[in-house]
C-alpha atoms as a PDB file:
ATOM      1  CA  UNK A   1    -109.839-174.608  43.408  1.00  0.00           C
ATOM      2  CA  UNK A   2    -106.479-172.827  42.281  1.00  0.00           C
ATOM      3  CA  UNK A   3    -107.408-169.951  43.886  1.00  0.00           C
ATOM      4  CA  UNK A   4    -108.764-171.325  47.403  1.00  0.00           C
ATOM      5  CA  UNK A   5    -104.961-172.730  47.728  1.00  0.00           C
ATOM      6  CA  UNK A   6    -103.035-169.496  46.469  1.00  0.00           C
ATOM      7  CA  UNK A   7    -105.637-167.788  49.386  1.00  0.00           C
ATOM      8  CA  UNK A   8    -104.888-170.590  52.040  1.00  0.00           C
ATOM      9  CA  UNK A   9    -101.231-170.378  51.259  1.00  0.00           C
ATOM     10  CA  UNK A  10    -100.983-166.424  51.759  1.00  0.00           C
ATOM     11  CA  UNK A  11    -102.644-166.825  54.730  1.00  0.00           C
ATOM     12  CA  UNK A  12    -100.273-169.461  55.916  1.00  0.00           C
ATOM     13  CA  UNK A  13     -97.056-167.258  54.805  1.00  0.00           C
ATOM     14  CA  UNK A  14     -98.931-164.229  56.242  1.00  0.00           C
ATOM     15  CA  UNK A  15     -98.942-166.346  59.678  1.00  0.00           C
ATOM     16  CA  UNK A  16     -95.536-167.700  59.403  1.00  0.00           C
ATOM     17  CA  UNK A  17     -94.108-163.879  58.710  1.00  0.00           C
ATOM     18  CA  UNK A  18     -96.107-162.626  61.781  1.00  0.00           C
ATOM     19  CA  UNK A  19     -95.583-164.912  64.094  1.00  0.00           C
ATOM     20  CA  UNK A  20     -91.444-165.508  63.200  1.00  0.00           C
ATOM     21  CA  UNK A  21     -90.549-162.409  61.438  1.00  0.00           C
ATOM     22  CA  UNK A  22     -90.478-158.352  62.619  1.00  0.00           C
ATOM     23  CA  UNK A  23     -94.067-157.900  62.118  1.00  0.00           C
ATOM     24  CA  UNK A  24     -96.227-156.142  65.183  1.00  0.00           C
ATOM     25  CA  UNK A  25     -99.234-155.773  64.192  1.00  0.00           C
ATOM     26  CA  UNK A  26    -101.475-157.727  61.107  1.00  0.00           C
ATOM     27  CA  UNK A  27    -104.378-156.423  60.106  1.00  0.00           C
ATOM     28  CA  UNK A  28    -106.457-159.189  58.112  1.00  0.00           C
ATOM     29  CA  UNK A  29    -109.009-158.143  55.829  1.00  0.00           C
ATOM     30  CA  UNK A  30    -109.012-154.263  57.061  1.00  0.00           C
ATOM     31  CA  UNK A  31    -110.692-151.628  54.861  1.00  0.00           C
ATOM     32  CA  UNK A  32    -107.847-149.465  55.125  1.00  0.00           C
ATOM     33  CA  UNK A  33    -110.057-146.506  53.270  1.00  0.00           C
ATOM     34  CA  UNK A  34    -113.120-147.080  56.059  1.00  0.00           C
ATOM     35  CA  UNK A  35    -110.884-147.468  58.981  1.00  0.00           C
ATOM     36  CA  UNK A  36    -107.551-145.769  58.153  1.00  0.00           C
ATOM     37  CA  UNK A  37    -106.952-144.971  61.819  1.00  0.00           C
ATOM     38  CA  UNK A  38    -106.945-148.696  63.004  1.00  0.00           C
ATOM     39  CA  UNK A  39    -103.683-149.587  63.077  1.00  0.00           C
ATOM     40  CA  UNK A  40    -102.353-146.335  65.081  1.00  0.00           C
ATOM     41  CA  UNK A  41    -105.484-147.338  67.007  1.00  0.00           C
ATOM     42  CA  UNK A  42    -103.578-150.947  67.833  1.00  0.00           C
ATOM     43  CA  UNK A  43    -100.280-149.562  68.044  1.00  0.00           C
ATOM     44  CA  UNK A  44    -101.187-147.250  70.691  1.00  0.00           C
ATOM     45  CA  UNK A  45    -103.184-149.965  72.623  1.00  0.00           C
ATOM     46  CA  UNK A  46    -100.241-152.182  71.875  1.00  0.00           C
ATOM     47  CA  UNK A  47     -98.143-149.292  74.208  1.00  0.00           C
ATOM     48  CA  UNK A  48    -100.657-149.057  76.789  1.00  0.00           C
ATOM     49  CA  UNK A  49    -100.903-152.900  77.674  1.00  0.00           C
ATOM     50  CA  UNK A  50     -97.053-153.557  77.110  1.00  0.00           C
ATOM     51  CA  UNK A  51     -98.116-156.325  74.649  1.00  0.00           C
ATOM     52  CA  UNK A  52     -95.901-156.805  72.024  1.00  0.00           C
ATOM     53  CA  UNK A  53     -97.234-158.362  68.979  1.00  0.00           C
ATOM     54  CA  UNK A  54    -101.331-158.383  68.129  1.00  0.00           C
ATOM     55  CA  UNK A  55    -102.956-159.949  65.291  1.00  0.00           C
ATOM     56  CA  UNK A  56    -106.446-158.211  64.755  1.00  0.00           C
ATOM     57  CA  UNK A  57    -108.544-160.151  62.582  1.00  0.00           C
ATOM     58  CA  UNK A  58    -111.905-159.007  61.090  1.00  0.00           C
ATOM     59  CA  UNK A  59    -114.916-161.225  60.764  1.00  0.00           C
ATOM     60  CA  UNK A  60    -117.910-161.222  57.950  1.00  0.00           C
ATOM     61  CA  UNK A  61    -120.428-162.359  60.881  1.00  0.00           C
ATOM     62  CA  UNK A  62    -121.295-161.445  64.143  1.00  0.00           C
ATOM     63  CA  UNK A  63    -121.924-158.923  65.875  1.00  0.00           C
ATOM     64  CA  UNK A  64    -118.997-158.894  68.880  1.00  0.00           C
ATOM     65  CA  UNK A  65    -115.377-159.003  69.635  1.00  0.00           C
ATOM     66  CA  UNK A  66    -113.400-161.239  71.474  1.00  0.00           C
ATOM     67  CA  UNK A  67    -110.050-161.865  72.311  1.00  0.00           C
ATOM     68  CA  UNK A  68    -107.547-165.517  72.617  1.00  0.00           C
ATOM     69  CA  UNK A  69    -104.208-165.544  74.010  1.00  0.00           C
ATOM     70  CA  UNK A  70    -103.233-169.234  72.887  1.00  0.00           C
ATOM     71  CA  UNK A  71    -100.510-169.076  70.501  1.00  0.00           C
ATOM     72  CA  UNK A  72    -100.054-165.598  70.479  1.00  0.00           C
ATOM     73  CA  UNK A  73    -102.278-162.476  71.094  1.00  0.00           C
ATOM     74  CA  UNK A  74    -105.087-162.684  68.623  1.00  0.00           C
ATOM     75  CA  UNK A  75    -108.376-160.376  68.584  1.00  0.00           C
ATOM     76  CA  UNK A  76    -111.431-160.846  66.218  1.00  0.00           C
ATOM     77  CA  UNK A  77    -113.537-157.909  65.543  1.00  0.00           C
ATOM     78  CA  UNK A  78    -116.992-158.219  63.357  1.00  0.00           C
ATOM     79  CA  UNK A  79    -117.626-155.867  60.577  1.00  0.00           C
ATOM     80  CA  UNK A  80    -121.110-154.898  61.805  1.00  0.00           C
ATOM     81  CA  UNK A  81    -119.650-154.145  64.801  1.00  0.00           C
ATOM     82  CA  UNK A  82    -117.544-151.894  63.623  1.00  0.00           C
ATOM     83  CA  UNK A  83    -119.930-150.325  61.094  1.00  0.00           C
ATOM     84  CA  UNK A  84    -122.056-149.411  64.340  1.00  0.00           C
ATOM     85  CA  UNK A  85    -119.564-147.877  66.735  1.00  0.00           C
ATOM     86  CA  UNK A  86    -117.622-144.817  66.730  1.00  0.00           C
ATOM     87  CA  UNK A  87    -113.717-144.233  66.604  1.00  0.00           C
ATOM     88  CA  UNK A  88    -113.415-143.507  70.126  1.00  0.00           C
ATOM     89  CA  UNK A  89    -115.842-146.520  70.926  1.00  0.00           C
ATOM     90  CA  UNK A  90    -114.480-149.012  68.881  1.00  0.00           C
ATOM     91  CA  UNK A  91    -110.886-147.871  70.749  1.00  0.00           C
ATOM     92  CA  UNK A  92    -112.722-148.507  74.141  1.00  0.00           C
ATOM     93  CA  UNK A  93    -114.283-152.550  72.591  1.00  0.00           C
ATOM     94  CA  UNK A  94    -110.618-153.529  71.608  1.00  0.00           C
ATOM     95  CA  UNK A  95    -109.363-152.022  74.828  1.00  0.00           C
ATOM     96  CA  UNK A  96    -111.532-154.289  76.875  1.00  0.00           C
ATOM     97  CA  UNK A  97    -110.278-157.190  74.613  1.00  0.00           C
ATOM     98  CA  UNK A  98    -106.547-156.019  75.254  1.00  0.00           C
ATOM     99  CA  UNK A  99    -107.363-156.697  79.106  1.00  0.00           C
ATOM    100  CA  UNK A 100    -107.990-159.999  78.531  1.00  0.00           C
ATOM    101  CA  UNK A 101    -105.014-160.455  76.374  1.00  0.00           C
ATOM    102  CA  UNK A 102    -103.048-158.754  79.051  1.00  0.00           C
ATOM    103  CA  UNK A 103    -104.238-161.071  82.227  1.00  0.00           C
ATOM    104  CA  UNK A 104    -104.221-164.331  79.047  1.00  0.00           C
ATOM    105  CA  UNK A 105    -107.769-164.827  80.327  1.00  0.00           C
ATOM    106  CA  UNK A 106    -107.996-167.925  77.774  1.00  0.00           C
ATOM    107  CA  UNK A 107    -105.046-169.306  79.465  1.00  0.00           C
ATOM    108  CA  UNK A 108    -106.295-169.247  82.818  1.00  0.00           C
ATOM    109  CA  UNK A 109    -109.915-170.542  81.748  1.00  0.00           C
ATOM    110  CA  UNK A 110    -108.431-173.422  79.962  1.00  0.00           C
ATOM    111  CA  UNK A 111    -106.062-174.264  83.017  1.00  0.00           C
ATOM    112  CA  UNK A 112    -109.655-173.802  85.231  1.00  0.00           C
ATOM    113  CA  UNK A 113    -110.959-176.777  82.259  1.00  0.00           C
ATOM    114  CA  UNK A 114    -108.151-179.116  83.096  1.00  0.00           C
ATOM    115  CA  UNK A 115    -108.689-179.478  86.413  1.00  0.00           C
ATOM    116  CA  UNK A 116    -111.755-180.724  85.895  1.00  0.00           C
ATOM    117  CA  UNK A 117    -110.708-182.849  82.208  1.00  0.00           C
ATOM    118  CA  UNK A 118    -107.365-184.035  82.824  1.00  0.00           C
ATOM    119  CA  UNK A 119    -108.474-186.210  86.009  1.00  0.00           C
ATOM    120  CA  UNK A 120    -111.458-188.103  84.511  1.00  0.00           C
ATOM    121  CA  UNK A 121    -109.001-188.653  81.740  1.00  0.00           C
ATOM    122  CA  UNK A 122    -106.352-190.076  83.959  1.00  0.00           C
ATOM    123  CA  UNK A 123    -109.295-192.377  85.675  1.00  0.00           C
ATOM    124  CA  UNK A 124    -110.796-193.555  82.492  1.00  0.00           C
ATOM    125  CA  UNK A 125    -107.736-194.596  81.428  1.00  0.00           C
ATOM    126  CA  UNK A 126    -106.820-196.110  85.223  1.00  0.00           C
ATOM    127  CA  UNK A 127    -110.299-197.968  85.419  1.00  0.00           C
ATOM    128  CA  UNK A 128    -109.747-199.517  82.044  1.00  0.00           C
ATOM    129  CA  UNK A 129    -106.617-201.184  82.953  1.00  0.00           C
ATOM    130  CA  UNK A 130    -108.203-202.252  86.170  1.00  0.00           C
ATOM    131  CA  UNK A 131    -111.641-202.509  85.565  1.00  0.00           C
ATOM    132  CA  UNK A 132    -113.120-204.354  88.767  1.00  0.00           C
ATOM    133  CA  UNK A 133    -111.442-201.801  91.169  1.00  0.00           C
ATOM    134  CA  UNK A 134    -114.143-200.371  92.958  1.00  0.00           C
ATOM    135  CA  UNK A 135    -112.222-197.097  94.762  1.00  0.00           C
ATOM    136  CA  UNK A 136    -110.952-196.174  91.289  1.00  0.00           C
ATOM    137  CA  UNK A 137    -114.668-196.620  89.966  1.00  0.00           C
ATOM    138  CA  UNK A 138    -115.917-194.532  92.496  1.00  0.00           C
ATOM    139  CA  UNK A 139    -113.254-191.700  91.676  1.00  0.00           C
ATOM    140  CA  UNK A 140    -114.240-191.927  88.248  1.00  0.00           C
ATOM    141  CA  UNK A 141    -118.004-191.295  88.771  1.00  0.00           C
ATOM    142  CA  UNK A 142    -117.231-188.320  91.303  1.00  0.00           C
ATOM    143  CA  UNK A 143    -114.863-186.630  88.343  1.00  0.00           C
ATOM    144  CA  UNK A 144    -117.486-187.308  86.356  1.00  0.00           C
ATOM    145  CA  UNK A 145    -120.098-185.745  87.829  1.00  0.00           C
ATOM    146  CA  UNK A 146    -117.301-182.937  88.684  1.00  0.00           C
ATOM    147  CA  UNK A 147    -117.217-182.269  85.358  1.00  0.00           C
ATOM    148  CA  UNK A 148    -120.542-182.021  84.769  1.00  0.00           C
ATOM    149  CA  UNK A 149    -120.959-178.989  86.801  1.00  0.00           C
ATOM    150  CA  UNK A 150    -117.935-177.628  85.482  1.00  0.00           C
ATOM    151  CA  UNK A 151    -119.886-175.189  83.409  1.00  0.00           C
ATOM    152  CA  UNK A 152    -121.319-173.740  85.702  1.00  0.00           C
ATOM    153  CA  UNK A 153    -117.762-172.473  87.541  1.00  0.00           C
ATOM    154  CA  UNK A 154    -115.953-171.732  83.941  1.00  0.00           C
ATOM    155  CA  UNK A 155    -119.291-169.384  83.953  1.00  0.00           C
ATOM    156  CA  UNK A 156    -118.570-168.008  86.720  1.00  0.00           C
ATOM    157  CA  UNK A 157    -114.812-167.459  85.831  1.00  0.00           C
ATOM    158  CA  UNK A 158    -115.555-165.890  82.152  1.00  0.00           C
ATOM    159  CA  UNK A 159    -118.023-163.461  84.444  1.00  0.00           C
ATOM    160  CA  UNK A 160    -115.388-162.219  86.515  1.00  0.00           C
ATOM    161  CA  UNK A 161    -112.823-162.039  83.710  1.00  0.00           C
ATOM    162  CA  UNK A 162    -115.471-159.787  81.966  1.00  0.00           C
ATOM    163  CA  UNK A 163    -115.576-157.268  84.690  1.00  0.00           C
ATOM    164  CA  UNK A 164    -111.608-157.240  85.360  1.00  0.00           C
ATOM    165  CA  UNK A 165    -111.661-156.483  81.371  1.00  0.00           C
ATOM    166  CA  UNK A 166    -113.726-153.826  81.730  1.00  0.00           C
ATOM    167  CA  UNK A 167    -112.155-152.527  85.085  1.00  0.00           C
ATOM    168  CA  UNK A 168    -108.854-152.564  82.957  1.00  0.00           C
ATOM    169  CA  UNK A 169    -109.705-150.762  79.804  1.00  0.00           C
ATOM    170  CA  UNK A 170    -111.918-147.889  82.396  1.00  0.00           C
ATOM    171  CA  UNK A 171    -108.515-147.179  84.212  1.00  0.00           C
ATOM    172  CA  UNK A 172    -106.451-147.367  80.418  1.00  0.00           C
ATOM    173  CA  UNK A 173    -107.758-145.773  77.773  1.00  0.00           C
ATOM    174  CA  UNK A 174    -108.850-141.450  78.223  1.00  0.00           C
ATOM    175  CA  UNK A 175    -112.432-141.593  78.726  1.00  0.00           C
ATOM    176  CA  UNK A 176    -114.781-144.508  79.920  1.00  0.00           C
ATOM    177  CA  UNK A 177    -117.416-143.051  78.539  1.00  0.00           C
ATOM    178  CA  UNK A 178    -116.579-144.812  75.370  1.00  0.00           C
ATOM    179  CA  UNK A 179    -116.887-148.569  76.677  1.00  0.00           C
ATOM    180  CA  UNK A 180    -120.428-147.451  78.288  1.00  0.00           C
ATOM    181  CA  UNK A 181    -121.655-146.077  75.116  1.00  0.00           C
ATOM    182  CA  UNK A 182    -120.044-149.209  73.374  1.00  0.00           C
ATOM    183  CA  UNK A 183    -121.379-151.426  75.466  1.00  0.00           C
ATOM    184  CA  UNK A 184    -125.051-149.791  74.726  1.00  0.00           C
ATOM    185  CA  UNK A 185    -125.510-150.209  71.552  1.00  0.00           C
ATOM    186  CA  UNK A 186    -123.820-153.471  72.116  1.00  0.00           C
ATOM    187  CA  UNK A 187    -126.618-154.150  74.011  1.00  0.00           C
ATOM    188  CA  UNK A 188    -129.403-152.305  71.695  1.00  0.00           C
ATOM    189  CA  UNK A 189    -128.239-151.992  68.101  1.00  0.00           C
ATOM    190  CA  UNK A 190    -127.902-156.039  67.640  1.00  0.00           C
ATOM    191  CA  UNK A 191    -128.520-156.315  63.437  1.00  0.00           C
ATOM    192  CA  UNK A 192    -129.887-159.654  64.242  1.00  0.00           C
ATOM    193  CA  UNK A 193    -132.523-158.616  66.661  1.00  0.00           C
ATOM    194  CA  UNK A 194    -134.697-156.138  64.392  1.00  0.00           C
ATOM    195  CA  UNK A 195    -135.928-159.857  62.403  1.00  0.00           C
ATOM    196  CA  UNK A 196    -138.348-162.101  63.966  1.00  0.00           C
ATOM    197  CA  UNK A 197    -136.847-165.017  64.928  1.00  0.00           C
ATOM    198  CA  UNK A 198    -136.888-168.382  63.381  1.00  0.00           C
ATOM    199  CA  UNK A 199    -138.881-171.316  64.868  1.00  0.00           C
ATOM    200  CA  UNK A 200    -135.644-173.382  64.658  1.00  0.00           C
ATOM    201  CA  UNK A 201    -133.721-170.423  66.410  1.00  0.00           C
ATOM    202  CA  UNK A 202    -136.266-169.994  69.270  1.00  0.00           C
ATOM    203  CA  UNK A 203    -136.117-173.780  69.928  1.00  0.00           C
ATOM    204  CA  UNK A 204    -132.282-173.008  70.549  1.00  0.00           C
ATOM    205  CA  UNK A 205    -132.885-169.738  72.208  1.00  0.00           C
ATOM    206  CA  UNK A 206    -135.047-172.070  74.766  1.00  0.00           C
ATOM    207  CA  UNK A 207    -132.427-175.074  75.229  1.00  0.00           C
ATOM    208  CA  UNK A 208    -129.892-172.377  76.267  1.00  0.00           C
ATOM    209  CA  UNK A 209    -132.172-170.717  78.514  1.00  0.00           C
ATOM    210  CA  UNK A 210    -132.137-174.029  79.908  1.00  0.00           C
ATOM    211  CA  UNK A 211    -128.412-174.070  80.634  1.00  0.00           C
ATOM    212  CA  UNK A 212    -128.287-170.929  81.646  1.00  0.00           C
ATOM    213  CA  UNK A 213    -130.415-171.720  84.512  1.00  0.00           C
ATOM    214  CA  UNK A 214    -128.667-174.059  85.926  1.00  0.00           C
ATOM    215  CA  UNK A 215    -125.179-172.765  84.918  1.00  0.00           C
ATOM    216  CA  UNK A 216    -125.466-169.332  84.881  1.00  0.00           C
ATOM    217  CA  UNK A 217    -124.638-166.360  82.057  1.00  0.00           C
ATOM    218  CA  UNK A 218    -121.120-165.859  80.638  1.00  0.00           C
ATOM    219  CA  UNK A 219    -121.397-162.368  80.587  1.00  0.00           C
ATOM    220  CA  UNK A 220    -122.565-159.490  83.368  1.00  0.00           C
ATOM    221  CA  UNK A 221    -125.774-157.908  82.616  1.00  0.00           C
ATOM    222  CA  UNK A 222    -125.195-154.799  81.621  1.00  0.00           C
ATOM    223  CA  UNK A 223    -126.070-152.495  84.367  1.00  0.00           C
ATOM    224  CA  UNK A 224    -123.438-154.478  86.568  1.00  0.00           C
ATOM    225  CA  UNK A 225    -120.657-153.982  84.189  1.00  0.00           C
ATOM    226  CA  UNK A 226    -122.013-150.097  83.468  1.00  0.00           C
ATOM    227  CA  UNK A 227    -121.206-149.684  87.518  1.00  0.00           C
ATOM    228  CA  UNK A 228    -118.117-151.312  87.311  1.00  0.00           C
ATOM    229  CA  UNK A 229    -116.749-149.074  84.707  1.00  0.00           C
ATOM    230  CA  UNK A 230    -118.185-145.907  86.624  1.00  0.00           C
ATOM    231  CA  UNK A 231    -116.543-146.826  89.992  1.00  0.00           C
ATOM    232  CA  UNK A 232    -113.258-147.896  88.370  1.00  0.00           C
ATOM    233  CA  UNK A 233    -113.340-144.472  86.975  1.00  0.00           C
ATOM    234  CA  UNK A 234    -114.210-142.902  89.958  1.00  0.00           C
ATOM    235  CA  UNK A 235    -111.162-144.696  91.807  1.00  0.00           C
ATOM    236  CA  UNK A 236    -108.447-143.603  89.361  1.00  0.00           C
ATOM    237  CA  UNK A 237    -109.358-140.000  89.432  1.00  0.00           C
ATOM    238  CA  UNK A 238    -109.417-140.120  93.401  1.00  0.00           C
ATOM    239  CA  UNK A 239    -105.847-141.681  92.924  1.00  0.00           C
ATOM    240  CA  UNK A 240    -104.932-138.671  90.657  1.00  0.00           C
END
């Protein structure tokens, strides 16, 4: 019990001294012996976005990256991940999660989500104070059902976010060739796909099929986003 709160209050000092002292870059839980090329890794990155402080933080699960821009620029690799890909591919993953720090995607896809939220909030709280109003009843249910197809537009927002990330780290970092091979194994090497899955996890696997359907992926299919990254390549060396 000691322990958990010496750990929860290092983390919370480590926080504090990044996000109000000199620090750049943190590193949590790096292997500094395994990946001892990281942080120049960042720094550079860092240099080639014009983004001034990063906190990369590396995950026990998964089998991705991603990237948030509230509070700060933050970016979450997994182990496996990393375990998988090479220097120059893992360079080309964090690139494409630099792009969305550098356009604050999450920004922009929660301001999307407010449109839709901060109305039916306003006429909730509207229709309770005048609850036999019909017009305002009426606006309610149309927000409502407004944000029940909301979804299926954030989808297609975090879709073209995905390819402008992409797009962006092709024209940044020296070779694309990286984020395609990246983006392979990515796409083949998944640790969690060699077992057979669960009943319990197909079940899932089926009720997001479901939503998929009807509100579409969150990410390109690979092929698309393979052709992105070859014609943004193609245009910067024509611009050359």
């Amino acid at each position: 019990m000691i322990e958990n709160h010496k750990s929860r209050l290092n983390y919370l000092k480590e926080l504090f001294n990044f996000y109000f002292g000199d620090l750049k870059i943190q590193i949590i839980d790096w292997d500094k012996d395994k990946y001892p090329n990281l942080e120049i890794m960042v720094k550079n990155l860092c240099k080639k976005f014009q983004i001034g402080k990063v906190r990369v933080i590396i995950l026990e699960e998964g089998f991705n990256a991603h990237a948030m821009s509230f509070f700060g620029s933050r970016i979450k690799v997994s182990k496996k991940l990393m375990e998988n890909l090479g220097e120059n591919e893992l360079e080309a993953v964090i690139a494409h999660e630099f792009s969305h720090l550098y356009f604050r995607h999450s920004i922009l896809a929660l301001t999307v989500l407010s449109v839709f939220v901060i109305p039916l909030l306003a006429l909730t709280i509207l229709t309770s104070i005048f609850p036999n109003n019909p017009p305002l009843l009426f606006l309610w249910f149309l927000s409502a059902l407004a944000l029940f197809f909301s979804p299926k537009i954030m989808n297609w927002v975090k879709l073209h976010n995905e390819i402008i990330a992409d797009r962006e780290a092709a024209l940044r970092i020296e070779n694309p060739l990286f984020l395609e091979k990246a983006l392979i194994k990515l796409y083949i090497r998944n640790p969690d796909w060699t077992k057979r899955p669960t009943r319990l996890s197909v079940i899932s696997s089926g009720l997001s099929w479901i939503k998929a359907y009807f509100f579409g992926f969150t990410h390109p299919f690979l092929k698309e986003r393979i052709e992105h990254i070859k014609f943004a390549n193609e245009m910067r060396n024509k611009n050359e």
